[in-house]
PDB file of N, CA and C in Angstrom:
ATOM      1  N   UNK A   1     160.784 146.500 207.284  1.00  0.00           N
ATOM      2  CA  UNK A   1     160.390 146.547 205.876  1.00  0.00           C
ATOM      3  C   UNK A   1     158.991 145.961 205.686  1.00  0.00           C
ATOM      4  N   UNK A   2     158.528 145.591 206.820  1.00  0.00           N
ATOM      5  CA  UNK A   2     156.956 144.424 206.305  1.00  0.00           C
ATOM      6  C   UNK A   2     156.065 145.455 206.652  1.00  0.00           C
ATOM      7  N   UNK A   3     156.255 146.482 207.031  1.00  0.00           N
ATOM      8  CA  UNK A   3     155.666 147.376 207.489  1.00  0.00           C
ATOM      9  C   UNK A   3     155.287 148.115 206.215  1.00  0.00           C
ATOM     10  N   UNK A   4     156.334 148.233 206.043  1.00  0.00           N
ATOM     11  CA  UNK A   4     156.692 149.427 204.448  1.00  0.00           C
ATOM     12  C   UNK A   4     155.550 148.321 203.297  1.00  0.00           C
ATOM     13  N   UNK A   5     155.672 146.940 203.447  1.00  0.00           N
ATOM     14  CA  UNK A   5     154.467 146.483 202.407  1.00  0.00           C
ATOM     15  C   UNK A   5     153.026 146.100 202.459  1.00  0.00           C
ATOM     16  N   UNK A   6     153.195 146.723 203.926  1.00  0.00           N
ATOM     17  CA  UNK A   6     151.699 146.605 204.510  1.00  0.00           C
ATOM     18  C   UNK A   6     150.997 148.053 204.251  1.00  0.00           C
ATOM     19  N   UNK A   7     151.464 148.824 204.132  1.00  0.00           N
ATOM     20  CA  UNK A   7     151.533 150.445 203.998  1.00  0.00           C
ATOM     21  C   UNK A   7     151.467 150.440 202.492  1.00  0.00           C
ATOM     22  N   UNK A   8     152.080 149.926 201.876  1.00  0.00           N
ATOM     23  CA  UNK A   8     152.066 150.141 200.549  1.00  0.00           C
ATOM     24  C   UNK A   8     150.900 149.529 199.965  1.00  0.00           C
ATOM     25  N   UNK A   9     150.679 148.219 200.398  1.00  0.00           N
ATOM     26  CA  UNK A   9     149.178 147.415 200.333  1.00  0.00           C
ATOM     27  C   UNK A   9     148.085 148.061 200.307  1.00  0.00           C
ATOM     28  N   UNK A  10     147.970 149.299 201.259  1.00  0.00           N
ATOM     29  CA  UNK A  10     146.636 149.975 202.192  1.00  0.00           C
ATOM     30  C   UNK A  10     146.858 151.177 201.112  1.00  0.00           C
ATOM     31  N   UNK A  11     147.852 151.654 200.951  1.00  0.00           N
ATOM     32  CA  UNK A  11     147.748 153.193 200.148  1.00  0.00           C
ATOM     33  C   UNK A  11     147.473 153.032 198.773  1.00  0.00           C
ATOM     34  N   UNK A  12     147.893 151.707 197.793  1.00  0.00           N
ATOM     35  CA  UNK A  12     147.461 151.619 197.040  1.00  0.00           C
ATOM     36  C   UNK A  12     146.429 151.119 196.636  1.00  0.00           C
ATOM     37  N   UNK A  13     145.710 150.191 197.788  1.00  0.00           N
ATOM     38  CA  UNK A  13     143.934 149.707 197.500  1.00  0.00           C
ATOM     39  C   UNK A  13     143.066 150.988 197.482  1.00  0.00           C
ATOM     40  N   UNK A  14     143.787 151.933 198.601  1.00  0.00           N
ATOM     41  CA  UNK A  14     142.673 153.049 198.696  1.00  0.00           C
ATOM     42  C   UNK A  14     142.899 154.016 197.314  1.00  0.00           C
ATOM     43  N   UNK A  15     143.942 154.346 197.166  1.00  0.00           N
ATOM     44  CA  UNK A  15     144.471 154.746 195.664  1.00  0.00           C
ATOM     45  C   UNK A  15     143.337 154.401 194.602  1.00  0.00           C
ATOM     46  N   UNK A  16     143.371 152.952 194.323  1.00  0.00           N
ATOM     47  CA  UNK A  16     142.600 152.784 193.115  1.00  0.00           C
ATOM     48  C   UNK A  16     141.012 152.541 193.690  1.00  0.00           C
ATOM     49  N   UNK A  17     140.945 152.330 194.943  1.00  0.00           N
ATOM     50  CA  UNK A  17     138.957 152.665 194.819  1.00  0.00           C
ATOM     51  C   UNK A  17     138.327 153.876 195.271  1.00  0.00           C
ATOM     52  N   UNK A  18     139.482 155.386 195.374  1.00  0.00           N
ATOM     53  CA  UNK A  18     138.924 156.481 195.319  1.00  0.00           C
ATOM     54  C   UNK A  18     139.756 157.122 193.655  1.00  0.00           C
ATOM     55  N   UNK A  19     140.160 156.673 193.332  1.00  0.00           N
ATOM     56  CA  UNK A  19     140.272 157.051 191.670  1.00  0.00           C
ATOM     57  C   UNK A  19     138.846 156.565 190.684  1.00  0.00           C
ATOM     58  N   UNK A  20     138.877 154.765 191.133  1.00  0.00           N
ATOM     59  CA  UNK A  20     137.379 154.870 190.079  1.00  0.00           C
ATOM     60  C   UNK A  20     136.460 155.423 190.700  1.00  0.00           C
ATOM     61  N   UNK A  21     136.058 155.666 191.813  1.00  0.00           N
ATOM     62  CA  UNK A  21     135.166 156.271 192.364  1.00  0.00           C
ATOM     63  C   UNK A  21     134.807 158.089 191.887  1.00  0.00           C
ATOM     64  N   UNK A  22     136.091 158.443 191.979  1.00  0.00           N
ATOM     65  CA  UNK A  22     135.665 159.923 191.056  1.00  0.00           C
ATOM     66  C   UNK A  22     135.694 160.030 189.436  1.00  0.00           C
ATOM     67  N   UNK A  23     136.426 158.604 188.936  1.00  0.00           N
ATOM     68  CA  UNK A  23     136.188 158.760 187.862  1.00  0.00           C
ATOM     69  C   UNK A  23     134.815 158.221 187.151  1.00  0.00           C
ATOM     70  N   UNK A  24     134.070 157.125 188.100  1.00  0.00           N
ATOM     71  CA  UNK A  24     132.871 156.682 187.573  1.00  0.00           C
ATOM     72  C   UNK A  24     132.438 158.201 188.298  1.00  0.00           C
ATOM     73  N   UNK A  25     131.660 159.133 188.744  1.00  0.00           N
ATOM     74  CA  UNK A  25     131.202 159.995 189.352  1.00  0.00           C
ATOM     75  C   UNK A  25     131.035 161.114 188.035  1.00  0.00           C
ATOM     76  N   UNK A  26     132.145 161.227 187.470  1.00  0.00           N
ATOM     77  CA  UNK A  26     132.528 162.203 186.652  1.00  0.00           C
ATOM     78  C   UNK A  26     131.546 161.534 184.827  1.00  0.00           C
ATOM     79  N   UNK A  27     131.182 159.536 184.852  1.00  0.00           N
ATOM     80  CA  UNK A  27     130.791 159.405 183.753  1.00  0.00           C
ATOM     81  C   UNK A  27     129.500 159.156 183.368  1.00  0.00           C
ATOM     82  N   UNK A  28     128.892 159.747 184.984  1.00  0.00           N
ATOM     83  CA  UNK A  28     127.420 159.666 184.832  1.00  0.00           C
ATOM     84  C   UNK A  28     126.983 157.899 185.217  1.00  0.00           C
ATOM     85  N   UNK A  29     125.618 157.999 185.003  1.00  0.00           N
ATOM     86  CA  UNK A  29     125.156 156.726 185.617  1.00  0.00           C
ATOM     87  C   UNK A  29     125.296 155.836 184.931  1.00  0.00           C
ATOM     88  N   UNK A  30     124.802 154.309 185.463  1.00  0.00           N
ATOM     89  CA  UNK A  30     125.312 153.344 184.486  1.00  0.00           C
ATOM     90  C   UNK A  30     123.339 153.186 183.512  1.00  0.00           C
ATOM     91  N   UNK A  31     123.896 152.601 182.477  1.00  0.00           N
ATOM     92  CA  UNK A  31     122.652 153.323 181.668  1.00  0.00           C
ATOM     93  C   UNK A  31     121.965 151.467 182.214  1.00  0.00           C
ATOM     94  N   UNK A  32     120.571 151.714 181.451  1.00  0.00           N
ATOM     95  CA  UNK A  32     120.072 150.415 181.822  1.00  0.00           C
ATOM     96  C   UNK A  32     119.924 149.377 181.298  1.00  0.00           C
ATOM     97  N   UNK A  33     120.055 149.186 179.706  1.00  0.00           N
ATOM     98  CA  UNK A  33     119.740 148.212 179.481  1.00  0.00           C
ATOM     99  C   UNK A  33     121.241 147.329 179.386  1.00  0.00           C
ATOM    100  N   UNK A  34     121.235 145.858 179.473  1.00  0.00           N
ATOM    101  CA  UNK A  34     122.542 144.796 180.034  1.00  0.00           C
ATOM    102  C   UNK A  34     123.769 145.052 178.590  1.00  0.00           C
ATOM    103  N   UNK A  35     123.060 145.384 177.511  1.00  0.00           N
ATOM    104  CA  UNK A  35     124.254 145.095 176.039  1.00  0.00           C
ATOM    105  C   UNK A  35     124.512 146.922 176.529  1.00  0.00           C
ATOM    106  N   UNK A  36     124.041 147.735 176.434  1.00  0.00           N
ATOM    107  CA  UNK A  36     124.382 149.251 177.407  1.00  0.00           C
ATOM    108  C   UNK A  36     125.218 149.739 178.458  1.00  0.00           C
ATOM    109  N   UNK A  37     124.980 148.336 179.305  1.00  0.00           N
ATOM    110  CA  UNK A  37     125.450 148.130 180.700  1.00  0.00           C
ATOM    111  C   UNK A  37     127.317 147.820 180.165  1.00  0.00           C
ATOM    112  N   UNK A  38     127.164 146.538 179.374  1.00  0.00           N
ATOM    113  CA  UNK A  38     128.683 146.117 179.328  1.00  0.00           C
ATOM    114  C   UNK A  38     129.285 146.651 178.188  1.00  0.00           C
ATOM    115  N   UNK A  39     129.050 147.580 177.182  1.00  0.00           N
ATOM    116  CA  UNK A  39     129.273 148.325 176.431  1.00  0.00           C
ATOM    117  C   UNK A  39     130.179 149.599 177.681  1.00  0.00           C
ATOM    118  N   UNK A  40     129.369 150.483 178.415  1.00  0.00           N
ATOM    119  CA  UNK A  40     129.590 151.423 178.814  1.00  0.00           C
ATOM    120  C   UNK A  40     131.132 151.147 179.847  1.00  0.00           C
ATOM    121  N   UNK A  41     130.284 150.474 180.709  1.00  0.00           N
ATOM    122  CA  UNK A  41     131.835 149.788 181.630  1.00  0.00           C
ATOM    123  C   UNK A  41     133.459 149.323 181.210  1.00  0.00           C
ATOM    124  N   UNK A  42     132.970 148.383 179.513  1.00  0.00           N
ATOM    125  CA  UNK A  42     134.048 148.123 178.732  1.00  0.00           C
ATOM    126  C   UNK A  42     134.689 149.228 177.811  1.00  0.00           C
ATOM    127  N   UNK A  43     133.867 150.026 177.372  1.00  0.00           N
ATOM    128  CA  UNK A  43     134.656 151.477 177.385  1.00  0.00           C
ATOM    129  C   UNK A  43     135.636 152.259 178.193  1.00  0.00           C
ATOM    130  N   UNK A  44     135.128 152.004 179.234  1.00  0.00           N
ATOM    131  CA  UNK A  44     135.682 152.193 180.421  1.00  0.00           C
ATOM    132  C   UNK A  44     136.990 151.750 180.980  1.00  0.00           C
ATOM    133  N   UNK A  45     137.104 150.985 180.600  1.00  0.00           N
ATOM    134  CA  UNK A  45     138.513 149.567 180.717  1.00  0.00           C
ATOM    135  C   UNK A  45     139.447 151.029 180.212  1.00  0.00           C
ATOM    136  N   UNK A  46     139.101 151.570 179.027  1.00  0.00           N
ATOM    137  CA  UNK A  46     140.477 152.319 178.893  1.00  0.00           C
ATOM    138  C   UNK A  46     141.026 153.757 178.753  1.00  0.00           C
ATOM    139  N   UNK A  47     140.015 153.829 179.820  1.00  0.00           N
ATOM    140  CA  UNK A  47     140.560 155.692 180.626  1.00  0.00           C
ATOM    141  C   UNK A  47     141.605 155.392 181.232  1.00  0.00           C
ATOM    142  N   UNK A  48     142.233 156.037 181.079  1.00  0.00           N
ATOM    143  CA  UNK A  48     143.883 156.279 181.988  1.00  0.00           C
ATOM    144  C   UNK A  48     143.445 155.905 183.277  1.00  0.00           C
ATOM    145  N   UNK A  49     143.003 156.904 183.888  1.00  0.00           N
ATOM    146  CA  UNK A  49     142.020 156.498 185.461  1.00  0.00           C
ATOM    147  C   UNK A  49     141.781 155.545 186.142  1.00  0.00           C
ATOM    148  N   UNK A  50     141.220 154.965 185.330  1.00  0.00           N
ATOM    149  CA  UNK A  50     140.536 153.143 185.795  1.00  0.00           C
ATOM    150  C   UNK A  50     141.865 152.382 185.357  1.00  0.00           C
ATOM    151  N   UNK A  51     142.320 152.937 184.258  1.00  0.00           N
ATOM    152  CA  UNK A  51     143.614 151.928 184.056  1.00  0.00           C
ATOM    153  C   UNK A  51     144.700 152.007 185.698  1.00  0.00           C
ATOM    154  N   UNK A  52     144.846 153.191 185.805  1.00  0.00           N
ATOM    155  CA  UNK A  52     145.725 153.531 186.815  1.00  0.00           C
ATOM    156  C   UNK A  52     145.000 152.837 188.202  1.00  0.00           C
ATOM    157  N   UNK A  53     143.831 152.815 188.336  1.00  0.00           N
ATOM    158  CA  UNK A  53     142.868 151.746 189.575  1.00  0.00           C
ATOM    159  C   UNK A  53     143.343 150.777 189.392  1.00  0.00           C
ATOM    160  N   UNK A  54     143.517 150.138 188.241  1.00  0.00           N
ATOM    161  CA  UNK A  54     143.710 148.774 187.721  1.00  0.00           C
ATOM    162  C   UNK A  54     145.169 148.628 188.629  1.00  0.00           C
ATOM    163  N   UNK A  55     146.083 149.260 187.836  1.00  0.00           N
ATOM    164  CA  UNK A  55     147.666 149.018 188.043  1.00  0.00           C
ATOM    165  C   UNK A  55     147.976 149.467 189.863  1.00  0.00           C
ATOM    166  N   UNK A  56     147.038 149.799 190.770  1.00  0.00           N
ATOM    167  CA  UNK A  56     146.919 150.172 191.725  1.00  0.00           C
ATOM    168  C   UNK A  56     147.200 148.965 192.498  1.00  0.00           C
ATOM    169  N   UNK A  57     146.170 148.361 192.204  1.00  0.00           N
ATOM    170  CA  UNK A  57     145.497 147.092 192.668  1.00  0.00           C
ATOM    171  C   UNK A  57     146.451 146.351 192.505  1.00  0.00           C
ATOM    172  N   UNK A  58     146.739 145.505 191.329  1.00  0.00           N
ATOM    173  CA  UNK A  58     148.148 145.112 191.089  1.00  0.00           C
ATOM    174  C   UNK A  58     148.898 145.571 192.095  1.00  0.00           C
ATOM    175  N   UNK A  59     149.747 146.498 192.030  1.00  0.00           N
ATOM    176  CA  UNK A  59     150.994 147.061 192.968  1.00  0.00           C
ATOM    177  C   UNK A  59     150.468 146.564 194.738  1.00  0.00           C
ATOM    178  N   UNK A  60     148.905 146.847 194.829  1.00  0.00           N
ATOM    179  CA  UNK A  60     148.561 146.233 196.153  1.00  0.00           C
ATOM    180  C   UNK A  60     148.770 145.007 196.124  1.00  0.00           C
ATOM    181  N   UNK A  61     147.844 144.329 195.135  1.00  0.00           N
ATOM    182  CA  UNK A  61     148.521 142.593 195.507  1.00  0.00           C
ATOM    183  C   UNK A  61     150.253 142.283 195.710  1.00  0.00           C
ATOM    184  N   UNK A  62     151.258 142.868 194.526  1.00  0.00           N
ATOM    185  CA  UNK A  62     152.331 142.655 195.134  1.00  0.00           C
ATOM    186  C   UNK A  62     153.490 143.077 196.198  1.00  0.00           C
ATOM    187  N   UNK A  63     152.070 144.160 196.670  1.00  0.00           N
ATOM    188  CA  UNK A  63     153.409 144.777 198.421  1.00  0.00           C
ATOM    189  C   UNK A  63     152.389 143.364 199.248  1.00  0.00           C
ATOM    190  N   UNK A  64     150.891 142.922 199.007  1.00  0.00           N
ATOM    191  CA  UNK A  64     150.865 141.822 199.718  1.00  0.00           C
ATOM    192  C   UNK A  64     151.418 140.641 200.011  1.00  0.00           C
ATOM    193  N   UNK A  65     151.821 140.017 198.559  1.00  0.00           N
ATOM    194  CA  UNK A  65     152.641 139.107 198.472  1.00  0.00           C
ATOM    195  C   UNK A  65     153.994 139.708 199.558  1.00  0.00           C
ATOM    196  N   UNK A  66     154.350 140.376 198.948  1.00  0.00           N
ATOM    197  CA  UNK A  66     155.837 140.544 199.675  1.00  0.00           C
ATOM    198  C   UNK A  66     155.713 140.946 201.414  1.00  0.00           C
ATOM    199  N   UNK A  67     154.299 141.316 202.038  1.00  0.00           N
ATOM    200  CA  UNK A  67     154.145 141.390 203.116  1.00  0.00           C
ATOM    201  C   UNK A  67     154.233 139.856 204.104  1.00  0.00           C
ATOM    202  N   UNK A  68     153.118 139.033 202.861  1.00  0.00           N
ATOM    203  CA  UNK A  68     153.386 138.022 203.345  1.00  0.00           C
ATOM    204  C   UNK A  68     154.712 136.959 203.757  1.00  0.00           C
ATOM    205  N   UNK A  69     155.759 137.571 203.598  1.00  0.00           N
ATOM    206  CA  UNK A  69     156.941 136.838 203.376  1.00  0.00           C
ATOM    207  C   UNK A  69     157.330 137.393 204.663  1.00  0.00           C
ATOM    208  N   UNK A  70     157.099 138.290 205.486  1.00  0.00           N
ATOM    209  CA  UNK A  70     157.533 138.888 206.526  1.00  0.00           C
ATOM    210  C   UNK A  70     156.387 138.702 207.981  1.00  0.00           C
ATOM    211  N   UNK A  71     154.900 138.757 207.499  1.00  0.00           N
ATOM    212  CA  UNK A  71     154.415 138.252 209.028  1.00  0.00           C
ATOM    213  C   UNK A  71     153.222 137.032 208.637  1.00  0.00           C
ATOM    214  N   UNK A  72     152.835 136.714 209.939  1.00  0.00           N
ATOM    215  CA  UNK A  72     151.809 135.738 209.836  1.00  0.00           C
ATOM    216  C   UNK A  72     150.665 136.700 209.110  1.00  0.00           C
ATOM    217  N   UNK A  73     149.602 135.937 208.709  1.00  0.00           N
ATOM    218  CA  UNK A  73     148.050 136.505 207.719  1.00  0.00           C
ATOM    219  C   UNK A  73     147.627 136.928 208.878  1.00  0.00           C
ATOM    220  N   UNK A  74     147.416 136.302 210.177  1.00  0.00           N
ATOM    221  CA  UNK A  74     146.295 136.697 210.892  1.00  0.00           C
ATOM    222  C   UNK A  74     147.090 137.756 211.709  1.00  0.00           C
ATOM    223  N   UNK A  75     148.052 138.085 211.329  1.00  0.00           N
ATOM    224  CA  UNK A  75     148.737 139.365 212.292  1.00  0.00           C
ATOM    225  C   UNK A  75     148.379 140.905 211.384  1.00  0.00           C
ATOM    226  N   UNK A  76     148.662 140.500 210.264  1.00  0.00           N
ATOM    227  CA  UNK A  76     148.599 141.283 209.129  1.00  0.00           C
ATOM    228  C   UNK A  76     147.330 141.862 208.137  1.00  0.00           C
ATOM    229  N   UNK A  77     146.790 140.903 208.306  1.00  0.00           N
ATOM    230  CA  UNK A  77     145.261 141.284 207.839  1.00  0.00           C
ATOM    231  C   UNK A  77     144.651 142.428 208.694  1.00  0.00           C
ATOM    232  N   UNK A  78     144.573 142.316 209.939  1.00  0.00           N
ATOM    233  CA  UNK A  78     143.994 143.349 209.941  1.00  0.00           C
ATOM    234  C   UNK A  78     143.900 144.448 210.096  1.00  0.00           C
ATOM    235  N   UNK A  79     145.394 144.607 209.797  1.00  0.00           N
ATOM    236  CA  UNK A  79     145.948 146.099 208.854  1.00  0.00           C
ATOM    237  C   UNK A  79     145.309 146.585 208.045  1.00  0.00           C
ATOM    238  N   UNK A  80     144.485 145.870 206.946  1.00  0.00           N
ATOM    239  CA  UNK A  80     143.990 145.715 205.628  1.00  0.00           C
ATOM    240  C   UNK A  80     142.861 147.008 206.020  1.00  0.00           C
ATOM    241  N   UNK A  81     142.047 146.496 207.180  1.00  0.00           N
ATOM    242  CA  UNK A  81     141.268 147.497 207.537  1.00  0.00           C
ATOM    243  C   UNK A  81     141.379 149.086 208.130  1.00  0.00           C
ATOM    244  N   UNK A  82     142.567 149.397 207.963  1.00  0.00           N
ATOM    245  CA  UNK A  82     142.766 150.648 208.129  1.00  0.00           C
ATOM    246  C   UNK A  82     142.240 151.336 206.605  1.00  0.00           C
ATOM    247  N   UNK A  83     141.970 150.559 205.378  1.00  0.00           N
ATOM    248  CA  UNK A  83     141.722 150.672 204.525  1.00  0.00           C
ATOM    249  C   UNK A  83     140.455 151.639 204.073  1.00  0.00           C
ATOM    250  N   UNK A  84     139.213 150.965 205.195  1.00  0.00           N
ATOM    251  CA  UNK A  84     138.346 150.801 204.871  1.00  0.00           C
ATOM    252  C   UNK A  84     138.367 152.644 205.710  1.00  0.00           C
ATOM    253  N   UNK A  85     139.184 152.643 207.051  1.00  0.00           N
ATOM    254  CA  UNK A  85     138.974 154.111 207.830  1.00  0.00           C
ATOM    255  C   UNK A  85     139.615 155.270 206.780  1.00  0.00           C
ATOM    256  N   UNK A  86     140.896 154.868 205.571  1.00  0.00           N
ATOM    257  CA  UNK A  86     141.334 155.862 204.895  1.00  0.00           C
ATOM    258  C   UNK A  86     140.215 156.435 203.859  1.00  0.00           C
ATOM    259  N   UNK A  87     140.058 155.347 203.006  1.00  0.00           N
ATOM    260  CA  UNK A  87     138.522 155.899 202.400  1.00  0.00           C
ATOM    261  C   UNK A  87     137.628 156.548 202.600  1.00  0.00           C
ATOM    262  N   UNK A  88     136.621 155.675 204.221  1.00  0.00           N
ATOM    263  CA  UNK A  88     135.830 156.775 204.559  1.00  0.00           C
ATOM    264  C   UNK A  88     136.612 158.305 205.049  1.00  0.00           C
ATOM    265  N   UNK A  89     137.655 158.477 205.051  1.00  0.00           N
ATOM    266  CA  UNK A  89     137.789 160.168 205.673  1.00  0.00           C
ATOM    267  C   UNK A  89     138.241 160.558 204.622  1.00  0.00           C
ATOM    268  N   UNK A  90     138.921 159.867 203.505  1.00  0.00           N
ATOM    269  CA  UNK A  90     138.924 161.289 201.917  1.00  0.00           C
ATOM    270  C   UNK A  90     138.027 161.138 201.434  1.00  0.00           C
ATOM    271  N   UNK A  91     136.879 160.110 201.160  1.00  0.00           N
ATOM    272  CA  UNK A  91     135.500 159.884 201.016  1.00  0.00           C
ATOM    273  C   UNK A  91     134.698 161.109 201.311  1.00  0.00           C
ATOM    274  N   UNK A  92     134.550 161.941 202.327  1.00  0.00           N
ATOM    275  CA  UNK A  92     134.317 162.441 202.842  1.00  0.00           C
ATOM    276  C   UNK A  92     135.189 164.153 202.851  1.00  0.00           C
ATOM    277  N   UNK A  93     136.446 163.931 202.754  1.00  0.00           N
ATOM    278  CA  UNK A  93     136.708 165.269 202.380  1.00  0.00           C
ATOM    279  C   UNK A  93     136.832 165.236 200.627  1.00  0.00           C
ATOM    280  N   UNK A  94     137.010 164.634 199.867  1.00  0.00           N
ATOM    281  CA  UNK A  94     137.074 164.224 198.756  1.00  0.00           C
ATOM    282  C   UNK A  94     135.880 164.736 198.122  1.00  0.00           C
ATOM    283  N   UNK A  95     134.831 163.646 198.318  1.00  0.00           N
ATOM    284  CA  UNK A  95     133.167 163.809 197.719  1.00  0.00           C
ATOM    285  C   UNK A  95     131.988 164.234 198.480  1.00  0.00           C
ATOM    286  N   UNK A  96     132.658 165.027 199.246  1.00  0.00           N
ATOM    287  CA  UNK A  96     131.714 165.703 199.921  1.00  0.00           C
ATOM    288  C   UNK A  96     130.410 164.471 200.552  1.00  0.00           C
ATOM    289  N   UNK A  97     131.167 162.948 201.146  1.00  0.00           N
ATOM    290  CA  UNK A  97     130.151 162.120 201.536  1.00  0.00           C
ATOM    291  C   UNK A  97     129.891 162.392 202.737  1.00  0.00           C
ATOM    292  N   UNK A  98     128.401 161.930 203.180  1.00  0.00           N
ATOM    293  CA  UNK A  98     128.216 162.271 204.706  1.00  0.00           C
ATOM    294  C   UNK A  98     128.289 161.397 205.637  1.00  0.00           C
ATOM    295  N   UNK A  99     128.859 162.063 206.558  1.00  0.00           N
ATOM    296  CA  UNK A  99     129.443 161.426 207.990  1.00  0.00           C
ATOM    297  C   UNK A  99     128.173 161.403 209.029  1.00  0.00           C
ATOM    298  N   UNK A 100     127.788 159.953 209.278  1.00  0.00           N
ATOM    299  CA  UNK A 100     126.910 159.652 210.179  1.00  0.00           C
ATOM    300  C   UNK A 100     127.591 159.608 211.851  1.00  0.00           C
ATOM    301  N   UNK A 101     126.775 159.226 212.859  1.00  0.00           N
ATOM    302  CA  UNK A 101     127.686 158.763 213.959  1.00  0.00           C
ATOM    303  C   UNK A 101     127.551 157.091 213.868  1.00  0.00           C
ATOM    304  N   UNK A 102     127.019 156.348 213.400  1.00  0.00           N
ATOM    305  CA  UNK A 102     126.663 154.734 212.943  1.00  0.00           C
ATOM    306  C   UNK A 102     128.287 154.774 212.310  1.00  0.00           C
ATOM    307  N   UNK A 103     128.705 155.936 211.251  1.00  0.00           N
ATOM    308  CA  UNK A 103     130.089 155.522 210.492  1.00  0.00           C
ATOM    309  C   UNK A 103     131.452 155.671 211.813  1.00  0.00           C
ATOM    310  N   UNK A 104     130.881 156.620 212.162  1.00  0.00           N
ATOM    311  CA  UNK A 104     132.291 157.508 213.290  1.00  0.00           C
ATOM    312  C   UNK A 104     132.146 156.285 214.610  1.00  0.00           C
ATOM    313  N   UNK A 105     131.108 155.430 214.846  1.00  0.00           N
ATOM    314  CA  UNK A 105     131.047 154.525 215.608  1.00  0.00           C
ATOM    315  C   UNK A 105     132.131 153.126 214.912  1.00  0.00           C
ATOM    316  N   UNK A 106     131.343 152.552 213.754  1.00  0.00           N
ATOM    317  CA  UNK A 106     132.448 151.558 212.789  1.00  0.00           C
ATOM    318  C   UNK A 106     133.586 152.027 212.805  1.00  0.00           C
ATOM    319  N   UNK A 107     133.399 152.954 212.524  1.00  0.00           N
ATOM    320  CA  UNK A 107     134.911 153.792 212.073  1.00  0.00           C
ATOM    321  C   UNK A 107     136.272 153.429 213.948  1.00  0.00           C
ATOM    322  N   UNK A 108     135.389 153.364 214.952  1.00  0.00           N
ATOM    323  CA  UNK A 108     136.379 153.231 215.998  1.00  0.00           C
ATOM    324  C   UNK A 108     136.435 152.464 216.351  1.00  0.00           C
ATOM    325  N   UNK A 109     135.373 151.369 215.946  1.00  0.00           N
ATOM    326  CA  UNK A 109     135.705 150.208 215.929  1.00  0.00           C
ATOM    327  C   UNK A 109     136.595 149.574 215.697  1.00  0.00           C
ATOM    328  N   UNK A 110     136.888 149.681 214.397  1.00  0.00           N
ATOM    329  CA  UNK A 110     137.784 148.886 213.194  1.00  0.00           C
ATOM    330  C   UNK A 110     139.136 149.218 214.232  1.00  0.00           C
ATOM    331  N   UNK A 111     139.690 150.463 214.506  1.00  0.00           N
ATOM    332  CA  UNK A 111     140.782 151.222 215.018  1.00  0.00           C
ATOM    333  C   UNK A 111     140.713 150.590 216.167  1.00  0.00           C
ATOM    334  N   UNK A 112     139.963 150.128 217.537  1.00  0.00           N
ATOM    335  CA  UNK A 112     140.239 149.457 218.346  1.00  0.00           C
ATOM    336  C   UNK A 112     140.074 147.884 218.196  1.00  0.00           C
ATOM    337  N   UNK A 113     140.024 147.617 217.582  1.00  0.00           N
ATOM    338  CA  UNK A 113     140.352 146.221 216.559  1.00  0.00           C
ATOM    339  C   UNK A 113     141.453 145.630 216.492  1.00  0.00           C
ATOM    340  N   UNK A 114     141.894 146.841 216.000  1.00  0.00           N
ATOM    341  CA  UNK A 114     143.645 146.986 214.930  1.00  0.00           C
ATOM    342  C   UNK A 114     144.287 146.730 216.259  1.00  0.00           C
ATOM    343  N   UNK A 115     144.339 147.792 217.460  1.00  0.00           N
ATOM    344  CA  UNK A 115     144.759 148.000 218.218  1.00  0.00           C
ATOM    345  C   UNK A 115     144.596 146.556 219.233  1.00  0.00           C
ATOM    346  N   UNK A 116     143.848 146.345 219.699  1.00  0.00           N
ATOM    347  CA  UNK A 116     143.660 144.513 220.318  1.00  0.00           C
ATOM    348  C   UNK A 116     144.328 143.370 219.725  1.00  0.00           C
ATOM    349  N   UNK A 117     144.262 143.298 218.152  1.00  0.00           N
ATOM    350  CA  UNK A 117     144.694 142.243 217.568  1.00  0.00           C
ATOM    351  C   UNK A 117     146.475 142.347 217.770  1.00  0.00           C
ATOM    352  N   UNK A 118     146.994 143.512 217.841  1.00  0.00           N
ATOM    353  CA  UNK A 118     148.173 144.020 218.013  1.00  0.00           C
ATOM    354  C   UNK A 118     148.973 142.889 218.978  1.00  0.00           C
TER     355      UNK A 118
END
């Protein structure tokens, strides 16, 4: 089962930072001046979208909590970073982002990482 909240941790961080990510994408840039700046963002607070990022995040912190009840941090953390490899590859089929070999290098990194710390 610690598995199941480590999994749930990772699918829902990536969940809510490729949701605001297409939903800031979709609202244009952030404008420039600072009363503009926190005007636009605080608008923002209540698109369904970002709300649903929001409640993402949440649900990640509590499959963490509940992960934590099942292994050590330093066994488990760096699970976290499979995070960072799910993003970049719907990142990428998602928003059409581009794939360097500098990323596909990090990128096997992180994965023989995971795999050592094991």
């Amino acid at each position: 089962m610690g598995y199941f909240y480590i999994a749930g941790t990772i699918l829902f961080t990536v969940y809510g930072q490729l949701i605001i990510k297409w939903t800031m994408d979709r609202q244009g840039e952030l404008p420039d001046g600072l009363l503009d700046k926190f005007l636009f963002l605080f608008q923002l607070i209540w698109n369904p979208w970002i709300l649903s990022g929001f409640i993402a995040a949440f649900l990640a912190a509590l499959s963490w909590m509940a992960a934590m009840t099942k292994f050590d941090i330093s066994y488990a953390y760096p699970f976290m970073s499979l995070s960072f490899v799910l993003v970049f590859i719907l990142s990428v089929l998602l928003f059409g982002e581009p794939i360097s070999t500098q990323k596909i290098i990090g990128f096997a990194f992180v994965i023989i990482g995971i795999l050592i710390m094991r």
